[in-house]
PDB file of N, CA and C in Angstrom:
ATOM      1  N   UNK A   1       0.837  -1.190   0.000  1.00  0.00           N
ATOM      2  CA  UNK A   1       0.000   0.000   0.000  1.00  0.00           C
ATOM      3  C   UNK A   1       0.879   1.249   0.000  1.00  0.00           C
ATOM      4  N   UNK A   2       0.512   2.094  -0.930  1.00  0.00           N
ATOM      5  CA  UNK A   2       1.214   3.740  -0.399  1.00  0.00           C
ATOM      6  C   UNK A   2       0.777   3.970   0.634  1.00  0.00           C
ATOM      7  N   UNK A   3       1.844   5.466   1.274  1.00  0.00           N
ATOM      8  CA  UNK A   3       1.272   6.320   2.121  1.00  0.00           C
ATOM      9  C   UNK A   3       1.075   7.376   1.988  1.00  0.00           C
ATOM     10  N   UNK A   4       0.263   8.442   2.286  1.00  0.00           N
ATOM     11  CA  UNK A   4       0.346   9.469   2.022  1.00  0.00           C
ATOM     12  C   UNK A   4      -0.576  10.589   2.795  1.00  0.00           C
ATOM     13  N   UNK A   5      -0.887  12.012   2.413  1.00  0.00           N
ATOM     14  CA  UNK A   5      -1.692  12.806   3.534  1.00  0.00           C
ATOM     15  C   UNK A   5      -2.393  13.094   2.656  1.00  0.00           C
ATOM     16  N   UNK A   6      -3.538  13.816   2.863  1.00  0.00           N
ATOM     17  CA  UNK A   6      -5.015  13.981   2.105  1.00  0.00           C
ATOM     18  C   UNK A   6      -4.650  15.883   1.825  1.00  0.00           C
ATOM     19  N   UNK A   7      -4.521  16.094   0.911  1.00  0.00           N
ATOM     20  CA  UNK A   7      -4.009  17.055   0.296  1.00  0.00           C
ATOM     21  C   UNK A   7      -5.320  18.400   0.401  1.00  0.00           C
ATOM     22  N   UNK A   8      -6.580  17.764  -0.372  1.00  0.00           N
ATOM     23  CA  UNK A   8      -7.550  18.485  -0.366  1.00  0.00           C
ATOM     24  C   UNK A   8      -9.033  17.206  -0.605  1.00  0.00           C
ATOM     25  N   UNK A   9     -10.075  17.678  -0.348  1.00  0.00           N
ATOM     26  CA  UNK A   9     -11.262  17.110  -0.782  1.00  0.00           C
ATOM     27  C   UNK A   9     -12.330  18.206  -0.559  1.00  0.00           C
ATOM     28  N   UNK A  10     -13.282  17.970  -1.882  1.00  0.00           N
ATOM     29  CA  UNK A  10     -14.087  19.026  -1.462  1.00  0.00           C
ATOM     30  C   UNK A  10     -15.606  17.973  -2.166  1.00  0.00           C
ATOM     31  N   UNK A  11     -16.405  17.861  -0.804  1.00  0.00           N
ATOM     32  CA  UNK A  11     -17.598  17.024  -0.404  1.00  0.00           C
ATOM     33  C   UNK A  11     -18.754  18.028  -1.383  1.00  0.00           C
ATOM     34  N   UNK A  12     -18.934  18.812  -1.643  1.00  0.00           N
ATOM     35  CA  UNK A  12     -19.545  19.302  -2.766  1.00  0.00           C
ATOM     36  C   UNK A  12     -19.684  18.744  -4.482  1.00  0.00           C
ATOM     37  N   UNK A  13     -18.126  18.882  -4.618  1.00  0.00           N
ATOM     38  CA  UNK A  13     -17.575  18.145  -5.925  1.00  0.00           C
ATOM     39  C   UNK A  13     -17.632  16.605  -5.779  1.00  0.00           C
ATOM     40  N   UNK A  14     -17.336  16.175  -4.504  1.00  0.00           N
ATOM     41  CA  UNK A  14     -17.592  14.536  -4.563  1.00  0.00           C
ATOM     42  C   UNK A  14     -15.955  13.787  -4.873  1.00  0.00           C
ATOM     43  N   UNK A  15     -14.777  14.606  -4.599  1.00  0.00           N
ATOM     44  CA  UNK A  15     -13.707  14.118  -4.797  1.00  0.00           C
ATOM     45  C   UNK A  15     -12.575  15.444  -4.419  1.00  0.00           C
ATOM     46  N   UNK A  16     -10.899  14.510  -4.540  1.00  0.00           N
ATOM     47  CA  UNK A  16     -10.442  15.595  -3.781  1.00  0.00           C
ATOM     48  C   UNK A  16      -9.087  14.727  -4.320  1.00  0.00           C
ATOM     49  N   UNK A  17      -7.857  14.565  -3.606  1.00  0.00           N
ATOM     50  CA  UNK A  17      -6.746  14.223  -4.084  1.00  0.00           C
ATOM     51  C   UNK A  17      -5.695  13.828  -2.535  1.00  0.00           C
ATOM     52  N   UNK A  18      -4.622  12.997  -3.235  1.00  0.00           N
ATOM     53  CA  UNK A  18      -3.572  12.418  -1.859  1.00  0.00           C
ATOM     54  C   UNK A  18      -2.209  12.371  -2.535  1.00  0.00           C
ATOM     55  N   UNK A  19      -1.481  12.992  -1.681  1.00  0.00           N
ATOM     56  CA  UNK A  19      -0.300  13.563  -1.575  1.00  0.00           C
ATOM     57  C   UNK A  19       0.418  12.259  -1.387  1.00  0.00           C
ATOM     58  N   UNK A  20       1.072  11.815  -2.573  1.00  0.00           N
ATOM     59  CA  UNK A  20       2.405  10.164  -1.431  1.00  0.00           C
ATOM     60  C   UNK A  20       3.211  10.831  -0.869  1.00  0.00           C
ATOM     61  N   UNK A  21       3.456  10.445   0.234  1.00  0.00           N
ATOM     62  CA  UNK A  21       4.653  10.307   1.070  1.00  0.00           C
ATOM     63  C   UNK A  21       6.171  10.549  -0.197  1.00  0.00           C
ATOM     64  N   UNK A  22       6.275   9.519  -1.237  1.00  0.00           N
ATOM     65  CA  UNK A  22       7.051   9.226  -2.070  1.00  0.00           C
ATOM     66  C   UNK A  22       7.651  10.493  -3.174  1.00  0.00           C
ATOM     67  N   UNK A  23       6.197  11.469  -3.074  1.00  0.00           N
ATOM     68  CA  UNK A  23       6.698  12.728  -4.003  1.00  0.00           C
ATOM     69  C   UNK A  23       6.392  12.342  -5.216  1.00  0.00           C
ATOM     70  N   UNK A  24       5.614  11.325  -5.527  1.00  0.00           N
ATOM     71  CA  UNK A  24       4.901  11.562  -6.720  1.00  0.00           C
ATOM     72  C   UNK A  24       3.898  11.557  -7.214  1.00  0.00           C
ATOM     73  N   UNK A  25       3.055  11.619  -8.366  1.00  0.00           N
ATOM     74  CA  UNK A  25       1.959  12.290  -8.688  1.00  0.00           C
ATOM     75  C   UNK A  25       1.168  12.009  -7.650  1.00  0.00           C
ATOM     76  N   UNK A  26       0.110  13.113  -7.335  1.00  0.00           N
ATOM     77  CA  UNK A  26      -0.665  12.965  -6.655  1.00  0.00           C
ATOM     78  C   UNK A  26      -2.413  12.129  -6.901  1.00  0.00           C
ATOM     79  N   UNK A  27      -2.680  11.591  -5.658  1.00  0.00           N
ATOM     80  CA  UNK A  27      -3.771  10.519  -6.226  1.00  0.00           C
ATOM     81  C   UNK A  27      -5.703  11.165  -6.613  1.00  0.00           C
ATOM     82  N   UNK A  28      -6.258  10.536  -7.634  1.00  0.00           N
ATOM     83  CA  UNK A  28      -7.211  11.241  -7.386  1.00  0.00           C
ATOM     84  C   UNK A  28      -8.264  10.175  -6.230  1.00  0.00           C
ATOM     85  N   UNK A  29      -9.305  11.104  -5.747  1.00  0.00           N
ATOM     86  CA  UNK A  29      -9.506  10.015  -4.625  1.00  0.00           C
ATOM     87  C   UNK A  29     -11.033  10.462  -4.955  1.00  0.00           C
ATOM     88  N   UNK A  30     -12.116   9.507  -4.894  1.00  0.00           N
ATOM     89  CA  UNK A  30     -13.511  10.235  -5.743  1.00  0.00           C
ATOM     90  C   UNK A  30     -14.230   9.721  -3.962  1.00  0.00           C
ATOM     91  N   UNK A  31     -15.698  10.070  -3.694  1.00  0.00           N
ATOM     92  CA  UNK A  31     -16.103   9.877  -2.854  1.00  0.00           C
ATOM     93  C   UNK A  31     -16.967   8.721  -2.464  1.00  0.00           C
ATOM     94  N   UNK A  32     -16.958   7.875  -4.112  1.00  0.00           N
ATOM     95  CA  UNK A  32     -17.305   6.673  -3.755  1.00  0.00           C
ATOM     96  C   UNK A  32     -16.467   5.777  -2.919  1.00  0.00           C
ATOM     97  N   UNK A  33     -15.229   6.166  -3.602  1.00  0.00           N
ATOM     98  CA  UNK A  33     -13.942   5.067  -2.601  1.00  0.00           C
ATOM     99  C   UNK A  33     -13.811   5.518  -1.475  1.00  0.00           C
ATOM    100  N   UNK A  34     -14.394   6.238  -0.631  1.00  0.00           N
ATOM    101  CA  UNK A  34     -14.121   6.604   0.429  1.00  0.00           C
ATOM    102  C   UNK A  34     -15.467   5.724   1.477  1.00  0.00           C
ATOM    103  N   UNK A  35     -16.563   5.543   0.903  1.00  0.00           N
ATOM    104  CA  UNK A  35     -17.644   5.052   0.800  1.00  0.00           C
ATOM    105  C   UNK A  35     -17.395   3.819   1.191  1.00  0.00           C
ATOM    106  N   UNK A  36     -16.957   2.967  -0.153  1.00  0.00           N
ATOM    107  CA  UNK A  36     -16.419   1.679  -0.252  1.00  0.00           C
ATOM    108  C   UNK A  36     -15.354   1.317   0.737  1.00  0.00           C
ATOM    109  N   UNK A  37     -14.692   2.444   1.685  1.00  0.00           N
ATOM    110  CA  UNK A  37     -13.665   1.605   2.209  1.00  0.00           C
ATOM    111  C   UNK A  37     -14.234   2.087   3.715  1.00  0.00           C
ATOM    112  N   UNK A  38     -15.511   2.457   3.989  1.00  0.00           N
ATOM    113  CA  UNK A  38     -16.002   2.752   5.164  1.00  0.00           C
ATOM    114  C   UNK A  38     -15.746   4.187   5.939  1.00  0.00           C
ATOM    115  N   UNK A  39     -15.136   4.909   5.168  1.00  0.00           N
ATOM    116  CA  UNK A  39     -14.860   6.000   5.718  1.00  0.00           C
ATOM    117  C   UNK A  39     -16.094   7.678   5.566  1.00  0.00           C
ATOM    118  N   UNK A  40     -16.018   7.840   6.939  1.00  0.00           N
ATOM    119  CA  UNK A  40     -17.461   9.148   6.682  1.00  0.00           C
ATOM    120  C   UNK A  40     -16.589  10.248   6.635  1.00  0.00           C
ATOM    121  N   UNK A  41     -15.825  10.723   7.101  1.00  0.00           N
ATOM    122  CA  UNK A  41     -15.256  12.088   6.807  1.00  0.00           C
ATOM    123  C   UNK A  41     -13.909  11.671   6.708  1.00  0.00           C
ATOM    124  N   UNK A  42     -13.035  13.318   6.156  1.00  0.00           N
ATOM    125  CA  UNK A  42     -11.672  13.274   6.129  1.00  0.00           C
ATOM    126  C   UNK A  42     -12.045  14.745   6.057  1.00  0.00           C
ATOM    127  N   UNK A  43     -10.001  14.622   6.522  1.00  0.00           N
ATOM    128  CA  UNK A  43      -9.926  16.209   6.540  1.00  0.00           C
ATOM    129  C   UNK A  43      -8.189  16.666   5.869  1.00  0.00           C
ATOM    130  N   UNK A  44      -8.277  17.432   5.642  1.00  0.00           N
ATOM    131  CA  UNK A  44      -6.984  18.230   4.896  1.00  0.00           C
ATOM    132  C   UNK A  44      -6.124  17.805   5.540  1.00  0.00           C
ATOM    133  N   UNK A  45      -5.072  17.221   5.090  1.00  0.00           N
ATOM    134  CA  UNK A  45      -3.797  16.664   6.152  1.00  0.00           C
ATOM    135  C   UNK A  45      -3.585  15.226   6.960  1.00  0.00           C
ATOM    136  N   UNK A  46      -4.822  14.871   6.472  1.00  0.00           N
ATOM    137  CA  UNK A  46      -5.012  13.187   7.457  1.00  0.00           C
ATOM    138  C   UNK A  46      -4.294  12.740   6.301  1.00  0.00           C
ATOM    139  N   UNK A  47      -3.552  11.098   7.621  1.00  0.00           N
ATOM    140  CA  UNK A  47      -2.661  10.554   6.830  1.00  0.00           C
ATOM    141  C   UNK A  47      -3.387   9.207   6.176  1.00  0.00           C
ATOM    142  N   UNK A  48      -3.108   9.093   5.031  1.00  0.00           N
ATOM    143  CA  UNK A  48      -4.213   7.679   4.640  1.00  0.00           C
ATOM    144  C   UNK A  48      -2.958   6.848   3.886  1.00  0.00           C
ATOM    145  N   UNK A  49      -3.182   5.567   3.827  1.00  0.00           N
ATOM    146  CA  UNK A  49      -2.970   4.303   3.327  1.00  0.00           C
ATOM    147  C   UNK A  49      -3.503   4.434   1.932  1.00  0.00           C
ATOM    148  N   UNK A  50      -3.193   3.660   0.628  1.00  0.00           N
ATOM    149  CA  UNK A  50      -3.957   3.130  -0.258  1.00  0.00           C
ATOM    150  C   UNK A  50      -3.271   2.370  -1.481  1.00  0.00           C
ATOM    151  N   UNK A  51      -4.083   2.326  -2.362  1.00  0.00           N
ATOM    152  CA  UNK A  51      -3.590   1.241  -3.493  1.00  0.00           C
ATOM    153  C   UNK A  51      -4.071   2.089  -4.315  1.00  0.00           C
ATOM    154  N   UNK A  52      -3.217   2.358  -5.636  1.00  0.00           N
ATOM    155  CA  UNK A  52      -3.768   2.722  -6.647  1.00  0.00           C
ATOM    156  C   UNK A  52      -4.105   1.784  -7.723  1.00  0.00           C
ATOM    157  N   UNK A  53      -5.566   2.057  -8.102  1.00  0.00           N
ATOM    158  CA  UNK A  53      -6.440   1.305  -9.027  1.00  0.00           C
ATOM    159  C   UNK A  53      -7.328   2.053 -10.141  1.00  0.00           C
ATOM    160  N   UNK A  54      -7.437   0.768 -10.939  1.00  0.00           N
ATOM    161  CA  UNK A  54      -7.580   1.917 -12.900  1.00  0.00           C
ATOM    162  C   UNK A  54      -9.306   2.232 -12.490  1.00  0.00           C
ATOM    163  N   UNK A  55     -10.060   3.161 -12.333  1.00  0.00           N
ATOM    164  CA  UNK A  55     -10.942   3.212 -13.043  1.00  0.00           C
ATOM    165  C   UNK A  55     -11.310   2.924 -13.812  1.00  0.00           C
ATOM    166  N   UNK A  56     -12.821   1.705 -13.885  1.00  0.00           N
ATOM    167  CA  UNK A  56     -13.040   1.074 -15.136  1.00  0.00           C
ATOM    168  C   UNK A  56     -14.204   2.061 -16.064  1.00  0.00           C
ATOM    169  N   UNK A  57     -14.173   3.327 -15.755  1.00  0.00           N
ATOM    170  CA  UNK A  57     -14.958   3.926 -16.676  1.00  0.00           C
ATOM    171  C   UNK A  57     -13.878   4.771 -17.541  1.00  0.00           C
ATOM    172  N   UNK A  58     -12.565   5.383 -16.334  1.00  0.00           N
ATOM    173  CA  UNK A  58     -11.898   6.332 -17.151  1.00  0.00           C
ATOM    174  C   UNK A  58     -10.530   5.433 -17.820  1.00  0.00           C
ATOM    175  N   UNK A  59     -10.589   4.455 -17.283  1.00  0.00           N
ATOM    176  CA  UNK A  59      -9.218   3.827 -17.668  1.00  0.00           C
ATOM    177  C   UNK A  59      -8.261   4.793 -16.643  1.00  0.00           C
ATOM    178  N   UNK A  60      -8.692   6.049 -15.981  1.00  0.00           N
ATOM    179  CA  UNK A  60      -7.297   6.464 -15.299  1.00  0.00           C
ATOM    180  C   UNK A  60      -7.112   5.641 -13.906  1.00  0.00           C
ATOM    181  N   UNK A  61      -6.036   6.326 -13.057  1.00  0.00           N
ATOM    182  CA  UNK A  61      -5.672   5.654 -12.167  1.00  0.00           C
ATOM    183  C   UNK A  61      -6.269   6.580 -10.825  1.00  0.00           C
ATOM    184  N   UNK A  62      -6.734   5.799  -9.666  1.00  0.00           N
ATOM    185  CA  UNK A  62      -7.546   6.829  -8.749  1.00  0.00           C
ATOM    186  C   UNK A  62      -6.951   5.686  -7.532  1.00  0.00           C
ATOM    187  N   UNK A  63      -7.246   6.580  -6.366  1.00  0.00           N
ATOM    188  CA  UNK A  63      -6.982   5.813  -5.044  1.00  0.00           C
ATOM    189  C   UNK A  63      -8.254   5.109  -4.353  1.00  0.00           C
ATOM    190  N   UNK A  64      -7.962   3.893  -3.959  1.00  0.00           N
ATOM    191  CA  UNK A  64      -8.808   2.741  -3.744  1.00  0.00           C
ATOM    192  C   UNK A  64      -8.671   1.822  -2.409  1.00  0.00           C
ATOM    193  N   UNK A  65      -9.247   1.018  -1.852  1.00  0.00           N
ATOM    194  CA  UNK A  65      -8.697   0.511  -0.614  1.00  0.00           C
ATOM    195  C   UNK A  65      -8.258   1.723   0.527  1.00  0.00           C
ATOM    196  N   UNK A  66      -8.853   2.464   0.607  1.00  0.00           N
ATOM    197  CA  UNK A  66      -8.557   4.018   1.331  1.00  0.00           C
ATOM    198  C   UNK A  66      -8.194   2.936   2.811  1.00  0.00           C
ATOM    199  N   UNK A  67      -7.435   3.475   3.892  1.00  0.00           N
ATOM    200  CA  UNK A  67      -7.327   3.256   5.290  1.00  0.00           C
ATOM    201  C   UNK A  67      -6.910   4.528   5.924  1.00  0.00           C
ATOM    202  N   UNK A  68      -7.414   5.024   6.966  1.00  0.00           N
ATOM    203  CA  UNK A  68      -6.698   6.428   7.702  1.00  0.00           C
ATOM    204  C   UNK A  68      -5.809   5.915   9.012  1.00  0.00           C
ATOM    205  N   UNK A  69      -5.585   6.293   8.512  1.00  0.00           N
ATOM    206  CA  UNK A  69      -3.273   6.085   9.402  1.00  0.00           C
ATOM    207  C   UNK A  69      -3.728   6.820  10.420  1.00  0.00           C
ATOM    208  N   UNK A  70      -3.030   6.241  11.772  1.00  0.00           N
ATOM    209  CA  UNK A  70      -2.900   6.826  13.333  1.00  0.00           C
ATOM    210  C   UNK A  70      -2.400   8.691  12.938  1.00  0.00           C
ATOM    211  N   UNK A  71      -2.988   9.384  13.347  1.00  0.00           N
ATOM    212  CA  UNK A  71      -1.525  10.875  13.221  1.00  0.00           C
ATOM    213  C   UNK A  71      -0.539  10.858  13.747  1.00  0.00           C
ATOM    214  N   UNK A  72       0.680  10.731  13.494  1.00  0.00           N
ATOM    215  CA  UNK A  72       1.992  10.616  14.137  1.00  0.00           C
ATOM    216  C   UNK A  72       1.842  10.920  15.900  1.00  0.00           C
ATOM    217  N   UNK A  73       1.441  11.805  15.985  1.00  0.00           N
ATOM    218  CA  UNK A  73       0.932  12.066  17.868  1.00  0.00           C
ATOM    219  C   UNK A  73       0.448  11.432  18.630  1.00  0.00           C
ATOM    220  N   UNK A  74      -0.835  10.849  17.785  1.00  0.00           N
ATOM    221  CA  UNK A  74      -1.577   9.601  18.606  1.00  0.00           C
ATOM    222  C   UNK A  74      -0.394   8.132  18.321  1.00  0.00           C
ATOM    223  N   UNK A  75       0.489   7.885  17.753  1.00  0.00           N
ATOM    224  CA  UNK A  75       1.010   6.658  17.849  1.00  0.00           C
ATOM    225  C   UNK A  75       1.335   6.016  19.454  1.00  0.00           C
ATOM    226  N   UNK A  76       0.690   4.367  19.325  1.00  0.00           N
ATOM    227  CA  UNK A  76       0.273   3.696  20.626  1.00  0.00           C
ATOM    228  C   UNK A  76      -0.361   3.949  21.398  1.00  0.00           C
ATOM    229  N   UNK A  77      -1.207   4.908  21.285  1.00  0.00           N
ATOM    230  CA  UNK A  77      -2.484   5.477  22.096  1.00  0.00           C
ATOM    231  C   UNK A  77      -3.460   4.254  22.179  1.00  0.00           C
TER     232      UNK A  77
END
């Protein structure tokens, strides 16, 4: 799985984007997959987990398997 922080999302538009850890392109992240991986909110800067996977409508590549990562502060809480 990558890692990375949640860059922006805007719940209006229904999608938003994730920053890798790695420094490269950034992911698009739509609000179904957020849906699909059980998640009700996010916020600017949370750290998330994921897999990138093709969209079978656009053929592009979007983030999938979403997980939200401890924030470095709370680690072993």
């Amino acid at each position: 799985m990558i890692t990375g922080s949640l860059k922006w999302f805007n719940y209006d538009k229904g999608y938003g984007f994730i920053a890798p850890d790695d420094g490269s392109v950034d992911a698009f992240v739509h609000i179904r997959e957020l849906e699909r991986s059980g998640i009700g909110t996010v916020r600017e800067g949370q750290r998330m987990s994921y897999d990138l996977v093709v969209d079978s409508k656009t053929g592009k590549s979007k983030a999938g398997n979403l997980k939200i990562l401890p924030s470095e502060g709370m680690a072993g809480v």
